[in-house]
Protein backbone atom coordinates (compact mmCIF):
# COMPACT_ATOMS: atom_id res chain seq x y z
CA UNK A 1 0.00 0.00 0.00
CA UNK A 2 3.24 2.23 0.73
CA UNK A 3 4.27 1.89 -2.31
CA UNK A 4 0.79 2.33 -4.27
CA UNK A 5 0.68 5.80 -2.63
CA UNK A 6 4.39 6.45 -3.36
CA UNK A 7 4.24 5.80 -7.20
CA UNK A 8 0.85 7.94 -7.28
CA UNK A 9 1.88 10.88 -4.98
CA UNK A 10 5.59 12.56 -5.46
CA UNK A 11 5.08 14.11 -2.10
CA UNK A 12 4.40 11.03 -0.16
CA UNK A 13 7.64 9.09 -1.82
CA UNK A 14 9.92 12.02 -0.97
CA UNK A 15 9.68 10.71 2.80
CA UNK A 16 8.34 7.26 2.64
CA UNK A 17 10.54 3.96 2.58
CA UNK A 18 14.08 4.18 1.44
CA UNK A 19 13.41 8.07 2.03
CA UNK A 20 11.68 7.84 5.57
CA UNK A 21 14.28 7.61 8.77
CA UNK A 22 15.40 4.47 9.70
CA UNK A 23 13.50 4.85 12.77
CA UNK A 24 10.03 5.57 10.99
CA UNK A 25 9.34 3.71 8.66
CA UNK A 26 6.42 1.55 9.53
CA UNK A 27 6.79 -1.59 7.68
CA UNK A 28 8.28 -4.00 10.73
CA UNK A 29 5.53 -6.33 11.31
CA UNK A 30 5.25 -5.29 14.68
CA UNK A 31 3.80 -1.75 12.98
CA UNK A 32 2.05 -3.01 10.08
CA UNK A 33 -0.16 -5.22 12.67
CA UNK A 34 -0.94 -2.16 14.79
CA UNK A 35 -1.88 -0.81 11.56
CA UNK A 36 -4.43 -3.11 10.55
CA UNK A 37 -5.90 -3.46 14.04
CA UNK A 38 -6.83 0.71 13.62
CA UNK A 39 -8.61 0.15 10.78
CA UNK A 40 -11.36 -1.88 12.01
CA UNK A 41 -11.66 0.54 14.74
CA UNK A 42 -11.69 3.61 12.90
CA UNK A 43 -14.79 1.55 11.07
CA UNK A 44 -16.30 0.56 13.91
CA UNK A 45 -16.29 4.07 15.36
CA UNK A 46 -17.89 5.76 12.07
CA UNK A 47 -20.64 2.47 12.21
CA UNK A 48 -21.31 3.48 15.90
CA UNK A 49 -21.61 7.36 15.30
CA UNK A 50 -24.21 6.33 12.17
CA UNK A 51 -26.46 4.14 14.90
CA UNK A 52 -26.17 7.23 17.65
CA UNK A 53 -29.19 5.89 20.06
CA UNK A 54 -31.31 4.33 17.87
CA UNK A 55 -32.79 1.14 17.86
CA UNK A 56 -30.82 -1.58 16.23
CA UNK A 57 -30.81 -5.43 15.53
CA UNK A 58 -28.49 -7.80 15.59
CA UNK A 59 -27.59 -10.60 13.33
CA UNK A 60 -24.71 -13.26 14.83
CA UNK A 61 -23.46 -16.50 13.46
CA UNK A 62 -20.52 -18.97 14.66
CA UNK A 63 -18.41 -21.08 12.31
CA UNK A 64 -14.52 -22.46 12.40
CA UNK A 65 -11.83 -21.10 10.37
CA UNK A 66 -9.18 -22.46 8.57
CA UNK A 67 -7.30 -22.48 12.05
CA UNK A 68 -10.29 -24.77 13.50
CA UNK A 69 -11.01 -21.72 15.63
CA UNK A 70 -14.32 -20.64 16.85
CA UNK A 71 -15.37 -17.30 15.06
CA UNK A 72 -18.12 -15.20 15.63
CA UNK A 73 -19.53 -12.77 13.15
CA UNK A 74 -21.84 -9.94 14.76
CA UNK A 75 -23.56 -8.08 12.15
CA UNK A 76 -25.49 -4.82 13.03
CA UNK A 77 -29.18 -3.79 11.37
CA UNK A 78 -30.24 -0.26 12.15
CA UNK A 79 -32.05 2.79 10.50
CA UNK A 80 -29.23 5.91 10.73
CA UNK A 81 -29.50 9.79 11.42
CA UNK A 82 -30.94 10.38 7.98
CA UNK A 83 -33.70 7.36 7.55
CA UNK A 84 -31.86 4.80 5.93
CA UNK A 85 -31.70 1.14 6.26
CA UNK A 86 -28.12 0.06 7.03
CA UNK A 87 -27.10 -3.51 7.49
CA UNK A 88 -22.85 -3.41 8.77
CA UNK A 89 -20.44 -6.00 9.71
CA UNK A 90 -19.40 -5.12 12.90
CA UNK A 91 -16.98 -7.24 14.21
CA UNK A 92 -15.71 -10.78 14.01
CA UNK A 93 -15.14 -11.90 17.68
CA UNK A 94 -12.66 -15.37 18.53
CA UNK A 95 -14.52 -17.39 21.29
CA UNK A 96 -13.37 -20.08 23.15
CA UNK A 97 -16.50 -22.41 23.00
CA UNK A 98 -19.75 -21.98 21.24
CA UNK A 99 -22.00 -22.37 24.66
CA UNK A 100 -24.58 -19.30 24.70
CA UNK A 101 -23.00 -17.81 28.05
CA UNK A 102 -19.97 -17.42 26.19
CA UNK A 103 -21.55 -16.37 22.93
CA UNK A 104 -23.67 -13.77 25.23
CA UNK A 105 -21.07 -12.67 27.40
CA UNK A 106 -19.01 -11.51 24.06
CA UNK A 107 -21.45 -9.74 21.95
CA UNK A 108 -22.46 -7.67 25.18
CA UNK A 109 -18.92 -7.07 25.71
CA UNK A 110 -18.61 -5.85 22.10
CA UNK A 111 -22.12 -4.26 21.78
CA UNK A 112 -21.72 -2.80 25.41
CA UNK A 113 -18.14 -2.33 27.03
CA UNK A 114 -16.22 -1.74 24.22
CA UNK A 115 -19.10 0.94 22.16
CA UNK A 116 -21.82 1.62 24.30
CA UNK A 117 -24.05 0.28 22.25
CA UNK A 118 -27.34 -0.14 25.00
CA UNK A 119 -28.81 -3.97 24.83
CA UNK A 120 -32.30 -2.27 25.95
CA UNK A 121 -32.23 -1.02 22.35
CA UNK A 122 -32.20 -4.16 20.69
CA UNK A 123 -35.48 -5.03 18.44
CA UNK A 124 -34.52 -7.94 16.24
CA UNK A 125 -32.28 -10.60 16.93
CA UNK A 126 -31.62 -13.35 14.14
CA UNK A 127 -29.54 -16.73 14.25
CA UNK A 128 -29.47 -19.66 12.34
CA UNK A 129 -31.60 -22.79 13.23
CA UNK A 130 -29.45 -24.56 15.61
CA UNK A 131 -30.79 -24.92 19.09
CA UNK A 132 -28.07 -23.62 20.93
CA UNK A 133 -29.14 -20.03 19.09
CA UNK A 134 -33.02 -20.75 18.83
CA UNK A 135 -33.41 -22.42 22.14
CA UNK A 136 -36.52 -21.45 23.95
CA UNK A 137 -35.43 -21.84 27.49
CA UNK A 138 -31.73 -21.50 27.28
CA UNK A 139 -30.64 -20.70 24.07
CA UNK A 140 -29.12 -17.22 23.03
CA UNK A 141 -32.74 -16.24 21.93
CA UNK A 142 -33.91 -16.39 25.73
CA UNK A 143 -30.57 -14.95 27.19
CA UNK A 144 -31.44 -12.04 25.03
CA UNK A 145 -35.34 -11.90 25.73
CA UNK A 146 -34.77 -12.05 29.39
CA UNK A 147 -32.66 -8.83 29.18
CA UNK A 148 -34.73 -6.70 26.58
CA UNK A 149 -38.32 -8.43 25.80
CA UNK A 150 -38.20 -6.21 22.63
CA UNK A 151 -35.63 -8.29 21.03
CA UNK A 152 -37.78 -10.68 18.74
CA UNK A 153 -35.79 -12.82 17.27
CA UNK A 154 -36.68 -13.51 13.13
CA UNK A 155 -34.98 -17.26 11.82
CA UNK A 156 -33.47 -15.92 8.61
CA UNK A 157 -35.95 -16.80 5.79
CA UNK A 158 -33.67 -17.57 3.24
CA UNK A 159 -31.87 -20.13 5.36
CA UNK A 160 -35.39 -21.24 5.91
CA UNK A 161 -35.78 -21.78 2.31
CA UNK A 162 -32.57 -23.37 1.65
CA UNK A 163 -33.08 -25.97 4.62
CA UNK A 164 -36.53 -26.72 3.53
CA UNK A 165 -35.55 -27.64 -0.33
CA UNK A 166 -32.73 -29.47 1.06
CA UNK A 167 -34.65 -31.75 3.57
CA UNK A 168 -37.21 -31.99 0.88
CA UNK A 169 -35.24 -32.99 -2.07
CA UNK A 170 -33.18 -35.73 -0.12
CA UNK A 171 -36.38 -37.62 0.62
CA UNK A 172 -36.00 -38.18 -2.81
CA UNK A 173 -33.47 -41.26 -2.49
CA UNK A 174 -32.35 -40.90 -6.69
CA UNK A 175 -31.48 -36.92 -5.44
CA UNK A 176 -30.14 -37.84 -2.17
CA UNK A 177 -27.58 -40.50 -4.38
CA UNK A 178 -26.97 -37.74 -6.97
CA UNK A 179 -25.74 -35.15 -4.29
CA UNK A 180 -24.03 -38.10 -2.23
CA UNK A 181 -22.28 -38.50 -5.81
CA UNK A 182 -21.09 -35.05 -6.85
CA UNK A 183 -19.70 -34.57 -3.25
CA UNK A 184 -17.53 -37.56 -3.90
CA UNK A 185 -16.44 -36.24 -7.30
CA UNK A 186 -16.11 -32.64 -5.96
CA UNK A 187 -13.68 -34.65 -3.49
CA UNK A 188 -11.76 -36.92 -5.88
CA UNK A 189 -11.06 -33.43 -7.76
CA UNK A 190 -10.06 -31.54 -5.11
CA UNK A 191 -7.73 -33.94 -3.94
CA UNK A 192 -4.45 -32.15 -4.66
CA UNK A 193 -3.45 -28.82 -5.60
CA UNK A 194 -1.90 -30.61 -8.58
CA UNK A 195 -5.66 -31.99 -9.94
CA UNK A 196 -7.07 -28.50 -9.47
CA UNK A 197 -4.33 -27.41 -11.62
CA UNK A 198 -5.16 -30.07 -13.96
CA UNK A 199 -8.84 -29.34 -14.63
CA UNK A 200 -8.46 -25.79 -15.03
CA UNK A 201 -5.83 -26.34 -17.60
CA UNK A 202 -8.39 -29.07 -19.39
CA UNK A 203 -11.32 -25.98 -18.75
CA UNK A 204 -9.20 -23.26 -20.49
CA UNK A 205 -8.81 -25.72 -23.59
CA UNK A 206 -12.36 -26.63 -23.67
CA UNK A 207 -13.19 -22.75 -23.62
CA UNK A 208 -10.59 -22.00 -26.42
CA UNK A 209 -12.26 -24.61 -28.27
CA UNK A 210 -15.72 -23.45 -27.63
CA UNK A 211 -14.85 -19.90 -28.87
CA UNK A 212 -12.95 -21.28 -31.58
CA UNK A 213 -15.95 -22.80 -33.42
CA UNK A 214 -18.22 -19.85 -31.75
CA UNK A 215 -19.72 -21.64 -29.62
CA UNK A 216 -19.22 -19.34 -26.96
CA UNK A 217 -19.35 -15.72 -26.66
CA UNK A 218 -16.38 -14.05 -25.84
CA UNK A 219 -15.68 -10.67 -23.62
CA UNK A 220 -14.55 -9.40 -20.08
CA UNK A 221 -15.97 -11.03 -17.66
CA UNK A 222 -16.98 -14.02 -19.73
CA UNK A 223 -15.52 -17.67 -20.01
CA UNK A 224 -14.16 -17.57 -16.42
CA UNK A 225 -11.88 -20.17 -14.90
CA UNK A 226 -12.95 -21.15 -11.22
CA UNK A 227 -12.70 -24.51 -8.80
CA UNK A 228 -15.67 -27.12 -8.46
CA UNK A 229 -17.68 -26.00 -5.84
CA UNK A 230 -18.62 -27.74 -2.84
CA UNK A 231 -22.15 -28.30 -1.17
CA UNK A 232 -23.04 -27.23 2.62
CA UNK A 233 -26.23 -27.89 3.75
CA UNK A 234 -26.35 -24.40 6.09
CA UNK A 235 -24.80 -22.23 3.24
CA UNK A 236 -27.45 -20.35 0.92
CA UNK A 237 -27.16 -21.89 -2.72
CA UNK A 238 -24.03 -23.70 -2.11
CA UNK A 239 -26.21 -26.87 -3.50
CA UNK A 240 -27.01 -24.86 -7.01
CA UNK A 241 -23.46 -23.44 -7.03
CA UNK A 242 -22.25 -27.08 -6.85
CA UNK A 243 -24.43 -27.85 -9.50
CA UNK A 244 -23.73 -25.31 -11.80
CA UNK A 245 -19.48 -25.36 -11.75
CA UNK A 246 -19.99 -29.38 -12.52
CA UNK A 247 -21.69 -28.52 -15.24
CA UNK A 248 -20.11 -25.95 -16.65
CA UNK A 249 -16.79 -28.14 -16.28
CA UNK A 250 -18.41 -31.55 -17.03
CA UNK A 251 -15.70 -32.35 -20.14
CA UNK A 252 -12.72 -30.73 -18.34
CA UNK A 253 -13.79 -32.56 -15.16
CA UNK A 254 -14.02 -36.38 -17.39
CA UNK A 255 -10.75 -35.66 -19.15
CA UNK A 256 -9.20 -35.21 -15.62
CA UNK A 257 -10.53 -38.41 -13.91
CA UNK A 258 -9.47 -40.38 -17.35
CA UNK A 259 -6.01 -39.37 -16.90
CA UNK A 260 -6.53 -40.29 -13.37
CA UNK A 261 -7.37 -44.01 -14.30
CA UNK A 262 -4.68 -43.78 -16.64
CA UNK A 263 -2.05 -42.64 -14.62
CA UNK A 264 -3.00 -42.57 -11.09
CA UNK A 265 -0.17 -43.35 -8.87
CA UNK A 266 -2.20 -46.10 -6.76
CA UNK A 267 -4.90 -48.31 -7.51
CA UNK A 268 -7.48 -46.54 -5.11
CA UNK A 269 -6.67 -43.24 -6.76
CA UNK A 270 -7.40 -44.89 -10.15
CA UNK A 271 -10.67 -47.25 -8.47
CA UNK A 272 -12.05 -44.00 -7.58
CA UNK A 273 -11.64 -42.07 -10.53
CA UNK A 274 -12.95 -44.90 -12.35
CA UNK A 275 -16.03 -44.87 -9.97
CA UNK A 276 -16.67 -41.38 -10.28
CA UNK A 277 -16.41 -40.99 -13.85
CA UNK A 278 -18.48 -44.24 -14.67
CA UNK A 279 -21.32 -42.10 -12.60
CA UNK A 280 -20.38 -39.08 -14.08
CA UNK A 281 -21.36 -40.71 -17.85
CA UNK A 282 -24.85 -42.47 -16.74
CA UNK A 283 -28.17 -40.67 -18.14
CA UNK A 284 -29.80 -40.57 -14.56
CA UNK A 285 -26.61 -38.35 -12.75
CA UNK A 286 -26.83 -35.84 -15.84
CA UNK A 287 -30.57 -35.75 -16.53
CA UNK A 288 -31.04 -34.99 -12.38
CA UNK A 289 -27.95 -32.59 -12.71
CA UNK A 290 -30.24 -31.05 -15.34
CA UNK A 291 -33.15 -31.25 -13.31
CA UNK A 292 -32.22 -29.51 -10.18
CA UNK A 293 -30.71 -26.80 -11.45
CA UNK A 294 -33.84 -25.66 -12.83
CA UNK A 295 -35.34 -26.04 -9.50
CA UNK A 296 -32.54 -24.59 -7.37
CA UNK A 297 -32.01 -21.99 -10.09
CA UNK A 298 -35.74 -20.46 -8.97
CA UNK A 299 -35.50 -20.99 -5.38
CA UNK A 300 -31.98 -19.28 -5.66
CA UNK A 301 -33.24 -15.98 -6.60
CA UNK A 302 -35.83 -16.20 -4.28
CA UNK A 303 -33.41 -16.69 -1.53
CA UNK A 304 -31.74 -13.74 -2.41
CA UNK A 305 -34.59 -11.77 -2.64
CA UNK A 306 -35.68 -12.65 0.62
């Protein structure tokens, strides 16, 4: 970023870096961390001043990162000083277990020790469907009520939706096989860095074919390169996502697990690929590929209207 602002500003690279003293630079890492720990302050101090002391709602959700550790996103809905709807990110908070005392304690701790942020103002509070949020006699929903009885809490309709189609479609035992199916090819693909590699080398080939007999269009923003996608069942449209990047790299994707079978350095690598692709080439798994994408497709955009 230093340098960004040096090649655009003659001023600022007169007495930044190799021009700054040796004593103020600000690019040890003990600096550049301080650094990025005032800018989500400085943010959270311009969200705060936009609430002022009006009502607000809160939106919180827990999930691991890549670091298995417990993260908690707290998301702020309010209407600011000049009548507008604003929905902010407000912090993302590491807690040590997931238990709603904990989960509680942190978001007041946030919300009231650290901005002043009053919990009698919440209105709205909204969670995902698991019990330990939802729970009507101990679950962060009732903390909350006991507190402020004003703070309804709303179960997110599009997660709603999503769970719903989900739950529906895998009474369907040929659907609940098909998904059971692409999540084992998604995970056969994604094996290895070196596959990935490997299929979106065989997708830009298939693309410069495509174009080449004009069979696709060609332009920015078109024709782009991306991963097979996996399904969650708690993330919005991650099912028609999954869909969709399978289908769009179907022949890249059987090219791959041929040269798998062909070359695979042990016979379960090249069982599995053999597996998948022999699944991968029957009438049912494409014509249901097919099939729920038109389905998910329109319940897709209705999630994200709602």
């Amino acid at each position: 970023m230093v340098k960004i602002l040096a090649d655009y500003k003659e001023k600022f690279s007169r007495v930044v870096l190799e021009n700054a003293p040796k004593n103020a630079q600000y690019t040890s890492p003990k600096i550049q961390k301080k650094i990025l720990h005032i800018f989500p302050s400085k943010v959270r101090s311009a969200i705060r001043e936009d609430i002022g002391d009006a009502k607000f709602c809160i939106i919180v959700n827990e999930a691991r990162d890549e670091f298995m550790r417990e993260q908690m996103a707290l998301i702020l809905i309010f209407v600011n000083k000049d009548g507008f709807i604003r929905e902010r990110c407000f912090d993302l908070v590491h807690v040590r277990d997931t238990t709603v005392s904990t989960l509680k304690k942190e978001i007041c701790a946030v919300l009231s020790l650290s901005h002043n942020l009053n919990i009698q103002n919440i209105r709205d509070q909204g969670y995902d469907g698991a019990s330990t949020m939802r729970g009507e006699w101990n679950g962060l929903k009732a903390l909350f009520l006991k507190d402020c009885p004003y703070a309804y809490y709303v179960h997110c309709l599009a997660h709603q939706l999503q769970l719903a189609l989900i739950g529906a479609s895998r009474e369907v035992i040929p659907i609940h096989q098909s998904f059971s199916k692409l999540s084992s090819i998604v995970n056969i693909i994604g094996a290895s860095c070196k596959r990935h590699d490997e299929l979106q080398s065989n997708q830009a080939d298939d693309i410069a074919y495509l174009i080449f007999i004009y069979e696709n269009e060609y332009g920015r923003g078109a024709n782009q390169i991306g991963p097979l996608q996996r399904a969650g069942d708690t993330r919005w449209g991650s099912h028609y996502n999954s869909i969709c990047s399978l289908l769009k790299m179907f022949s890249a994707t059987c090219t791959l697990l041929i040269n798998i079978i062909n070359r695979g350095a042990t016979s379960s690598q090249r069982g599995d690929a053999d597996t998948a692709y022999d699944v991968m080439t029957t009438f049912e798994f494409v014509f249901i590929l097919h099939l729920m994408k038109e389905i998910m497709g329109i319940t897709d955009v209705l999630c994200h209207v709602l």
